[in-house]
C-alpha atoms as a PDB file:
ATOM      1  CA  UNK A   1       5.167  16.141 -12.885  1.00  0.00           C
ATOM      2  CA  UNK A   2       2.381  13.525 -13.377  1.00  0.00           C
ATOM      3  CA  UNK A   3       0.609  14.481 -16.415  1.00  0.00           C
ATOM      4  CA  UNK A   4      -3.017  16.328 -15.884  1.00  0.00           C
ATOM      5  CA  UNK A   5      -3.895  13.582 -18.976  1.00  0.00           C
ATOM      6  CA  UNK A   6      -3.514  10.144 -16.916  1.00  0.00           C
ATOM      7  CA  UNK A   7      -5.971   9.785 -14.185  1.00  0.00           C
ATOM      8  CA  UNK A   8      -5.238   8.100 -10.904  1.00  0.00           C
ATOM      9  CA  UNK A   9      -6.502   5.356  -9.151  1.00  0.00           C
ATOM     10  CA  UNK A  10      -5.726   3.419  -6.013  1.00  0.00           C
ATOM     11  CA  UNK A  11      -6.230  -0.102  -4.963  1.00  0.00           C
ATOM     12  CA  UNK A  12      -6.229  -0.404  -1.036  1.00  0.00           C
ATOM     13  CA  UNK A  13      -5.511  -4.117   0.119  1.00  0.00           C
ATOM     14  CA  UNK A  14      -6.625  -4.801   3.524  1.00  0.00           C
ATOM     15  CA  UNK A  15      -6.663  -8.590   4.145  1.00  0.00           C
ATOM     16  CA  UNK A  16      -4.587  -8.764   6.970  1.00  0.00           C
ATOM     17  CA  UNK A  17      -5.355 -10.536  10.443  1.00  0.00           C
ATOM     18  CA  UNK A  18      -4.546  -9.778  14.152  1.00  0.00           C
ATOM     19  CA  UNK A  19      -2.312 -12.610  14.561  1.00  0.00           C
ATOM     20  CA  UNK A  20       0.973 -10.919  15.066  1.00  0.00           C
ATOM     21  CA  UNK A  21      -0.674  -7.836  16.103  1.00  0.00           C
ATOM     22  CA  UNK A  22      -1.821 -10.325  18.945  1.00  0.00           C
ATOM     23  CA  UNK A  23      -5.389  -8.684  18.496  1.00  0.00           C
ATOM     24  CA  UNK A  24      -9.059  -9.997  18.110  1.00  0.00           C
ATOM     25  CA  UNK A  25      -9.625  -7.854  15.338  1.00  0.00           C
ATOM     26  CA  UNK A  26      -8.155  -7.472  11.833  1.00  0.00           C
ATOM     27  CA  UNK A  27      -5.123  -5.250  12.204  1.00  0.00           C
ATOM     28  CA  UNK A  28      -6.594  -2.972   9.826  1.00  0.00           C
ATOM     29  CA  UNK A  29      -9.514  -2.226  12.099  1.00  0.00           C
ATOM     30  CA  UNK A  30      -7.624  -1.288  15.343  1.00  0.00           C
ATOM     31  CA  UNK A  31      -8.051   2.224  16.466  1.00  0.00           C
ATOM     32  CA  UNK A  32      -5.128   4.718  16.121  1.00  0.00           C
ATOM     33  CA  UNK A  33      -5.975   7.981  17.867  1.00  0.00           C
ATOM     34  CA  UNK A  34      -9.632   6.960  17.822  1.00  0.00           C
ATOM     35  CA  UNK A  35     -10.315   5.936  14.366  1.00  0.00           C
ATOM     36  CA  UNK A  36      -9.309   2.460  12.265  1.00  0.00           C
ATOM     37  CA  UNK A  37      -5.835   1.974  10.747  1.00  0.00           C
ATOM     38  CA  UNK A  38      -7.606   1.625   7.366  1.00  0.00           C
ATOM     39  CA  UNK A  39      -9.987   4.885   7.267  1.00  0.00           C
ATOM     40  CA  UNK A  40      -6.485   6.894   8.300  1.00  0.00           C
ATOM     41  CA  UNK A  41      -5.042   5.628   5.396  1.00  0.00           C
ATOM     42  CA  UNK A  42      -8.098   6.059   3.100  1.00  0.00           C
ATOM     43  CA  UNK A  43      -7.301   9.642   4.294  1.00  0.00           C
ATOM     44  CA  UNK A  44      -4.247  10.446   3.010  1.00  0.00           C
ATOM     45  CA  UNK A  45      -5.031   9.305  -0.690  1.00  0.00           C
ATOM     46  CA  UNK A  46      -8.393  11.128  -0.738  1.00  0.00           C
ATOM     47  CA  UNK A  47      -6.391  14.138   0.489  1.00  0.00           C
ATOM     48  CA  UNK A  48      -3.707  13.848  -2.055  1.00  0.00           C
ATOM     49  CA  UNK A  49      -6.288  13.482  -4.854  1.00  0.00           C
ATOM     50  CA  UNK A  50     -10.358  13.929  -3.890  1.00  0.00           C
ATOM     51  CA  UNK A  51     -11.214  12.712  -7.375  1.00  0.00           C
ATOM     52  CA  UNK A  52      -9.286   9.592  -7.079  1.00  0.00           C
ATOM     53  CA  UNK A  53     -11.245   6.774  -7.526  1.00  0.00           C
ATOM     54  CA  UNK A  54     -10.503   4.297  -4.111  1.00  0.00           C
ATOM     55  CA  UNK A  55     -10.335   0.555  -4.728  1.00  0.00           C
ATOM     56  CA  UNK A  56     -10.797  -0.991  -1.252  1.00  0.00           C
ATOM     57  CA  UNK A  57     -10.227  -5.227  -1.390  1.00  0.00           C
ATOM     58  CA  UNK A  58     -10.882  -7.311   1.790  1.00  0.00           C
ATOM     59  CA  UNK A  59     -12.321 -10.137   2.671  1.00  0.00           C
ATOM     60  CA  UNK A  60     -15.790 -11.073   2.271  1.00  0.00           C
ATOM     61  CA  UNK A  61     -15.557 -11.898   6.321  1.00  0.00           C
ATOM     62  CA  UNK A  62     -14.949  -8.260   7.311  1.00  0.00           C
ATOM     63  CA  UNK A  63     -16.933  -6.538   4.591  1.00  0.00           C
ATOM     64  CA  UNK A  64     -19.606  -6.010   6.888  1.00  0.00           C
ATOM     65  CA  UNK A  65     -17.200  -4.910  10.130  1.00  0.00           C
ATOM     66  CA  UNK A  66     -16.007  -2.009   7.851  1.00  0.00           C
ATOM     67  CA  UNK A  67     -19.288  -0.670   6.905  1.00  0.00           C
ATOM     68  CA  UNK A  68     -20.470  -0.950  10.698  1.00  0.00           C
ATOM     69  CA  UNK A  69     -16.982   1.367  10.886  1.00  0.00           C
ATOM     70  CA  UNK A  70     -17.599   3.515   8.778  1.00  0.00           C
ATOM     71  CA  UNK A  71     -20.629   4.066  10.075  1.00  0.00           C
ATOM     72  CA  UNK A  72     -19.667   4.774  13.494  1.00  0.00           C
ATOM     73  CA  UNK A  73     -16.415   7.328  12.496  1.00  0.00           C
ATOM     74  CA  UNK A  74     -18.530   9.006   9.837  1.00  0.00           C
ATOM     75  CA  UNK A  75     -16.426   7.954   7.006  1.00  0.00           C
ATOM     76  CA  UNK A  76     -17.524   9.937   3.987  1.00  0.00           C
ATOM     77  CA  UNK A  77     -14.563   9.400   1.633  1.00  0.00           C
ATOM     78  CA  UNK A  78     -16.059   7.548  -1.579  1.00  0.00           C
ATOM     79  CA  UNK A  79     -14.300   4.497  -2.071  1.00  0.00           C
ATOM     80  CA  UNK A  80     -15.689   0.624  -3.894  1.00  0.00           C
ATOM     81  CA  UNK A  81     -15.232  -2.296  -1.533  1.00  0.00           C
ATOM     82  CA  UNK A  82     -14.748  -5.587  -3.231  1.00  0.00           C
ATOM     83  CA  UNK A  83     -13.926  -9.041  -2.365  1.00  0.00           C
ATOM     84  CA  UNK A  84     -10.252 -10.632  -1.628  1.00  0.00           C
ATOM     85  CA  UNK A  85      -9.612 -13.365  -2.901  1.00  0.00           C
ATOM     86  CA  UNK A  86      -7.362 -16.342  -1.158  1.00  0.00           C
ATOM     87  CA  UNK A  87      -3.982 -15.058  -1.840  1.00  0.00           C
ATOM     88  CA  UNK A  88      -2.621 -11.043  -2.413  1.00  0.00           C
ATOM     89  CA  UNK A  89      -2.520 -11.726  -5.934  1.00  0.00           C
ATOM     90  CA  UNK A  90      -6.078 -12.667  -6.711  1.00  0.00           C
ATOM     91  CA  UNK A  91      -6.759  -9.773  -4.421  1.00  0.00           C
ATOM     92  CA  UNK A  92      -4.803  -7.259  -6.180  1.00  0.00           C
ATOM     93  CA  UNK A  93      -6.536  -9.183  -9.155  1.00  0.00           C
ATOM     94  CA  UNK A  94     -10.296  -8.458  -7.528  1.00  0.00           C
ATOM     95  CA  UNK A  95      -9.659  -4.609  -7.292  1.00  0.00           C
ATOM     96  CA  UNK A  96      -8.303  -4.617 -10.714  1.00  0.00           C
ATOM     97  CA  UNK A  97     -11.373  -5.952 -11.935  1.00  0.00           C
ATOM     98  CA  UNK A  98     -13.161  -2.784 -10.205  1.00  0.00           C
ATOM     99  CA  UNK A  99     -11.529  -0.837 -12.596  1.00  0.00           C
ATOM    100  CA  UNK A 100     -12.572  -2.854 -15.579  1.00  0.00           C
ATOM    101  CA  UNK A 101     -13.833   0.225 -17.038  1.00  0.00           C
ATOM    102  CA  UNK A 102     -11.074   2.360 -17.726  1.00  0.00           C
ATOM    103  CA  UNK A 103      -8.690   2.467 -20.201  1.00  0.00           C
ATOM    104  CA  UNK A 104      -5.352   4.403 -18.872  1.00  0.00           C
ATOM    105  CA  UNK A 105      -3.872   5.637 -16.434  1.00  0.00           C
ATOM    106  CA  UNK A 106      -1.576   5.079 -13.107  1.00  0.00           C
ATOM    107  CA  UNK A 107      -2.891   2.735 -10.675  1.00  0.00           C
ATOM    108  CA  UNK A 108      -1.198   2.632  -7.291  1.00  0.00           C
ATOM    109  CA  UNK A 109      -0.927  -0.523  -5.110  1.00  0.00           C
ATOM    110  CA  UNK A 110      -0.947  -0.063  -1.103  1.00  0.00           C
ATOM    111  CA  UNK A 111      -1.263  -1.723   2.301  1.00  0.00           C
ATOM    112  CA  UNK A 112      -4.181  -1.186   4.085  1.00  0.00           C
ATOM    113  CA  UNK A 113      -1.867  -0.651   7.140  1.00  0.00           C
ATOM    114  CA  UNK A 114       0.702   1.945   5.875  1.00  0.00           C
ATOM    115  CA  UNK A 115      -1.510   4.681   6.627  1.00  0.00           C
ATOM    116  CA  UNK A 116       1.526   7.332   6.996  1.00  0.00           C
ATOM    117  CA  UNK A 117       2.288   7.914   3.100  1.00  0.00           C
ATOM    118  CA  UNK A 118       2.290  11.916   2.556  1.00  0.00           C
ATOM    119  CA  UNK A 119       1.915  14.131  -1.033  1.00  0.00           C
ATOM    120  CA  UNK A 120       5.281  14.044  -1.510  1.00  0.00           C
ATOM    121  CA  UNK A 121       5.904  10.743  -1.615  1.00  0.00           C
ATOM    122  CA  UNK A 122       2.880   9.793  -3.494  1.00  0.00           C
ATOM    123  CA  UNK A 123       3.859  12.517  -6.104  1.00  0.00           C
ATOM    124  CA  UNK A 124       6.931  10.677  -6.927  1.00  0.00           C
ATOM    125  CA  UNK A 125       5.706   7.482  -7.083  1.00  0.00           C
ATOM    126  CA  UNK A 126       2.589   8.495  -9.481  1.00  0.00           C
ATOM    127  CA  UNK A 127       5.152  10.936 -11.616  1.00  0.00           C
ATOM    128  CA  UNK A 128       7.674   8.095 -12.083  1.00  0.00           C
ATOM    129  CA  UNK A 129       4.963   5.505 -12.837  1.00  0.00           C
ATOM    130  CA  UNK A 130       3.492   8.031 -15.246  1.00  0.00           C
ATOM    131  CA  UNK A 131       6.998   8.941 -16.714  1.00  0.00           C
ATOM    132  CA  UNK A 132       8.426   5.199 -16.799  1.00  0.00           C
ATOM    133  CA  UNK A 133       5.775   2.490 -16.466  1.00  0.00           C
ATOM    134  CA  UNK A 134       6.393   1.611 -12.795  1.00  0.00           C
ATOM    135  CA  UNK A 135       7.193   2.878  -9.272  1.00  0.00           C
ATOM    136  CA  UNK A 136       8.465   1.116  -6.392  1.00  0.00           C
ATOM    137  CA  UNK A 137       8.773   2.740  -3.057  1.00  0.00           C
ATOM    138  CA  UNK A 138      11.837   1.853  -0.957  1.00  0.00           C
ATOM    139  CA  UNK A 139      14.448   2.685   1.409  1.00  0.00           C
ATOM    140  CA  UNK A 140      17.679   1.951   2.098  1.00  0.00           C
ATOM    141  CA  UNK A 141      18.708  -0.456   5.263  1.00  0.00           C
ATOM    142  CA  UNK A 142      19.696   0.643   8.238  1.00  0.00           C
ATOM    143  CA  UNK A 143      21.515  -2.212   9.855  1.00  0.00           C
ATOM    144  CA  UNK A 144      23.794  -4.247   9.108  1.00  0.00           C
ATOM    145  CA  UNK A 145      22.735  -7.864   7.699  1.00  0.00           C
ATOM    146  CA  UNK A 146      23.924 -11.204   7.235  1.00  0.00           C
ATOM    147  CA  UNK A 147      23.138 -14.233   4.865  1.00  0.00           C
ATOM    148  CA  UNK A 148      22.575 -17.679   7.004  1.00  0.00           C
ATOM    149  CA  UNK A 149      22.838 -20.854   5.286  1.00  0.00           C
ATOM    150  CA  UNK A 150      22.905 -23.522   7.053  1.00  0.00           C
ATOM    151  CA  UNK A 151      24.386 -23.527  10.327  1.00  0.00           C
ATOM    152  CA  UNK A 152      26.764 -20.521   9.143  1.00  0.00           C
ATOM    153  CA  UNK A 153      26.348 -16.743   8.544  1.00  0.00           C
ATOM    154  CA  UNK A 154      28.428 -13.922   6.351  1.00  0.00           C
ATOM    155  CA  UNK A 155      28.031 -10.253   6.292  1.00  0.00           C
ATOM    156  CA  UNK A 156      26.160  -8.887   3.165  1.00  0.00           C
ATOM    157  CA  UNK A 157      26.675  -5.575   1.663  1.00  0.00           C
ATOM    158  CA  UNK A 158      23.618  -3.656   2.786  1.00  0.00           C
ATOM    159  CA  UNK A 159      24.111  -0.708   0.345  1.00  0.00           C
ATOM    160  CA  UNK A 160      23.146  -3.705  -2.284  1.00  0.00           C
ATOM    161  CA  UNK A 161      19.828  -3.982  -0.894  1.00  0.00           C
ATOM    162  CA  UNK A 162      16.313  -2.061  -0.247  1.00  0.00           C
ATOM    163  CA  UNK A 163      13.560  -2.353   1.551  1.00  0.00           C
ATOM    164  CA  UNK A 164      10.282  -2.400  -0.164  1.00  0.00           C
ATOM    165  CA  UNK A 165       7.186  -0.793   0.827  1.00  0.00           C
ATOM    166  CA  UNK A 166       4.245   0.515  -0.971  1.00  0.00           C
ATOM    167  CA  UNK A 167       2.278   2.299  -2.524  1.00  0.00           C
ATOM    168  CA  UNK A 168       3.816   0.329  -5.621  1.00  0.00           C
ATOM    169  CA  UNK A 169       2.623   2.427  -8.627  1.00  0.00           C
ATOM    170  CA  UNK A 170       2.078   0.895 -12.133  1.00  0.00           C
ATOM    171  CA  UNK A 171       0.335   2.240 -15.747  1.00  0.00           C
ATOM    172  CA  UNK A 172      -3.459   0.756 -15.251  1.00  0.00           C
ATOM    173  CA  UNK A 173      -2.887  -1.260 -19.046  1.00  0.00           C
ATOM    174  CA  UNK A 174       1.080  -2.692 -17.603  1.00  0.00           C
ATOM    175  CA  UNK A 175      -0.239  -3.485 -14.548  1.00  0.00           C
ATOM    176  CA  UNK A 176      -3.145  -5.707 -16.047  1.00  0.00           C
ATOM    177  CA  UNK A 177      -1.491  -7.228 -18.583  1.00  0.00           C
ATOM    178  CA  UNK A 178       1.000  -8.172 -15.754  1.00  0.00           C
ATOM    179  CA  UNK A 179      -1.867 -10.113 -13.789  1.00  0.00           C
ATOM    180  CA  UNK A 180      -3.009 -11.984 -16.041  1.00  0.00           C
ATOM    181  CA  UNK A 181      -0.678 -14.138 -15.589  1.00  0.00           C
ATOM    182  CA  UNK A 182      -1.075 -17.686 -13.912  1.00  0.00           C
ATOM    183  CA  UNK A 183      -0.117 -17.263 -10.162  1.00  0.00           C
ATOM    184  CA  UNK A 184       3.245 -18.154  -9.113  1.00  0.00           C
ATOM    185  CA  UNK A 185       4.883 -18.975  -5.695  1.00  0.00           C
ATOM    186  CA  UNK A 186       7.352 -16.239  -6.632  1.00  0.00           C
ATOM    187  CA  UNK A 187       5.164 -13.620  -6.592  1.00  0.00           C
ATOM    188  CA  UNK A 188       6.056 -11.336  -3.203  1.00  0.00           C
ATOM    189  CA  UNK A 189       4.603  -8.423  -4.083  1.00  0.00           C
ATOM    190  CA  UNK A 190       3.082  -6.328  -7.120  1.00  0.00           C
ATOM    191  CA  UNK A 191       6.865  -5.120  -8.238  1.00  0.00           C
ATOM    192  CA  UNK A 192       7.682  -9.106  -8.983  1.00  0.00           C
ATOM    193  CA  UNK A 193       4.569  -9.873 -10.476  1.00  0.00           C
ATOM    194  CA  UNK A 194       5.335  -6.858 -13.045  1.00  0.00           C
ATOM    195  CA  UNK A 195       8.968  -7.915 -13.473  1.00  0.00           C
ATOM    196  CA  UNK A 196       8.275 -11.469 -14.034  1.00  0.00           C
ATOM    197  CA  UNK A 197       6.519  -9.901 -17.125  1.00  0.00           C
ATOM    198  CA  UNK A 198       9.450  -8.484 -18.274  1.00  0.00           C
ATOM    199  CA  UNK A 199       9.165  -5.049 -17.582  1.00  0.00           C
ATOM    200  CA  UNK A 200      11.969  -2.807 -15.267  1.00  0.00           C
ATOM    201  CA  UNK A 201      11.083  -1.976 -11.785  1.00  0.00           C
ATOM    202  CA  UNK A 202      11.721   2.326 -11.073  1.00  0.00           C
ATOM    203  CA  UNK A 203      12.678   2.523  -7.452  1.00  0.00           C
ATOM    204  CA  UNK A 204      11.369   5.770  -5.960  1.00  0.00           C
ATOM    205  CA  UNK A 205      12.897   7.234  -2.364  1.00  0.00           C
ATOM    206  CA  UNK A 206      10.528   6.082   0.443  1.00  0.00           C
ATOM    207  CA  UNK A 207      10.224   7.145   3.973  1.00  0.00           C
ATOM    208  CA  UNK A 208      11.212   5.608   7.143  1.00  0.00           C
ATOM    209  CA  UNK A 209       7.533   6.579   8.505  1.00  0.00           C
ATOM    210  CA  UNK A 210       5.831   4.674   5.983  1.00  0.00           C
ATOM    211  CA  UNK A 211       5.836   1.856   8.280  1.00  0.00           C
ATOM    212  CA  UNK A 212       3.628  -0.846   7.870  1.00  0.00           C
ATOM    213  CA  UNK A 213       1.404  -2.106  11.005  1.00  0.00           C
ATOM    214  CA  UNK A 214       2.468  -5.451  11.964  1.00  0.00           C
ATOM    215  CA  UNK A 215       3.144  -6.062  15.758  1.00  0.00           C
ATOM    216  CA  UNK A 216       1.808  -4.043  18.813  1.00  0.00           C
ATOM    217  CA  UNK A 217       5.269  -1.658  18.903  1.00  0.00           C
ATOM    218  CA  UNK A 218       4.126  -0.536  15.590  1.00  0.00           C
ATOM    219  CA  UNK A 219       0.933   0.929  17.096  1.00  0.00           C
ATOM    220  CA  UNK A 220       3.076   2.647  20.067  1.00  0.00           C
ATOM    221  CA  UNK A 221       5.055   4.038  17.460  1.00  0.00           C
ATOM    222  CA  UNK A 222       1.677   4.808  15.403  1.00  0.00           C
ATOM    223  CA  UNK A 223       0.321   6.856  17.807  1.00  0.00           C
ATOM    224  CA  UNK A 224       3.692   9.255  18.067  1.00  0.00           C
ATOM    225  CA  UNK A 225       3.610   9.617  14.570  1.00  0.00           C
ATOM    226  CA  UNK A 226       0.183  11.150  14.676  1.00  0.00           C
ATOM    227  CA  UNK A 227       0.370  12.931  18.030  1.00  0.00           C
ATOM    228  CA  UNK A 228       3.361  14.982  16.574  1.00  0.00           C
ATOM    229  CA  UNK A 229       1.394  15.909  13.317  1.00  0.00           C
ATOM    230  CA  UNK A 230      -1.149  16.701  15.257  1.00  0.00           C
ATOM    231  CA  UNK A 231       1.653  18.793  16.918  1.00  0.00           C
ATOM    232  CA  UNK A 232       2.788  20.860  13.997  1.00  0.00           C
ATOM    233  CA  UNK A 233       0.916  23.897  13.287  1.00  0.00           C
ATOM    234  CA  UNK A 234      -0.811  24.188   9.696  1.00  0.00           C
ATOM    235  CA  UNK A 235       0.534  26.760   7.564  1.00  0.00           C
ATOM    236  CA  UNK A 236      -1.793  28.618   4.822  1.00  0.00           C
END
């Protein structure tokens, strides 16, 4: 269990546009069952922790948009917006510096558009990061794959691979040290920025309904997901 000791944080990155989503607005801004992508997801970490401090980073373009959002759905979660920067790493960068302040802790990482994490899986990534320095969620593949070079292909032993996803969780002093780093062309996500630091990435189980927001079937399937929560009765 995640020690009562470390405090948790959360940096939200939301600097995604509607280009593949083929929409006029940011992706994080569309409405799923009436409210933005982004609020649902502010949702589930405030519920998970409601003294969490909430790092949200996007860019200085739709700063405004969101408060007129949050405005309109009533949005009362507490949460700091700051500024993007021009690549995900001087973004995740920005909402470090929001936590400039404090000294420890486990910091998690997360799309802006993955707004179907739930307490269990954000219990094992924050216990693991806690426990081990670092947290990556993934799952395992489904299909098969191949490798194409060239003009040729060759199966690939799936069980060899994972798909990532976030939240990626790291310790607040690992995960700073980690960025302050010059940028590099290699850096895909916050898991490579840490490794090319030299320290071991913990995979933790994901969930195939973590999906990230991309394309307009992922809002179809968005809109399921929620309709059958909304489904299941509560128990006490």
């Amino acid at each position: 269990m995640l020690s009562p000791d470390l405090k948790k944080y959360a940096i939200i990155v939301a600097g995604g546009s509607g280009s593949r989503m083929q929409a006029a607005r940011p992706k994080q801004f569309l409405l799923i069952a009436g409210e933005p992508v982004l609020l649902h997801t502010l949702r589930r970490f405030h519920a998970f922790s409601p003294e969490m401090p909430l790092v949200v980073v996007l860019p200085e373009t739709e700063i405004a948009a969101w408060q007129d959002l949050c405005r309109q759905h009533q949005c009362t979660i507490p949460h700091r917006v700051v500024t993007g920067g021009s690549s995900r790493f001087q973004s995740v960068k920005n909402g470090l510096a929001a936590l400039e302040a404090e000294e420890d802790g486990v910091v998690a990482v997360h799309d802006g558009v993955r707004p179907f994490i739930d307490n269990v899986l954000l219990t094992a990534a924050y216990s693991t990061a806690a426990q081990r320095g670092t947290a990556v969620v993934a799952v395992s593949l489904k299909e098969s794959i191949r490798r194409v070079r060239g003009g040729s292909s060759k199966a690939v032993d799936r069980s060899a691979y994972r798909l990532v996803q976030t939240p990626q969780c790291f310790r607040l002093p690992l995960l700073r040290r980690a960025y302050a780093q010059p940028e590099s062309s290699l850096f895909t996500d916050d898991a490579s920025v840490v490794e090319r630091f030299g320290h071991k990435i913990e995979l933790v189980e994901g969930s195939y309904r973590n999906i990230k927001l991309t394309t307009p079937e992922d809002l179809v399937l968005a809109e399921a997901f929620l309709l059958q929560e909304s489904s299941v009765p509560k128990t006490s």
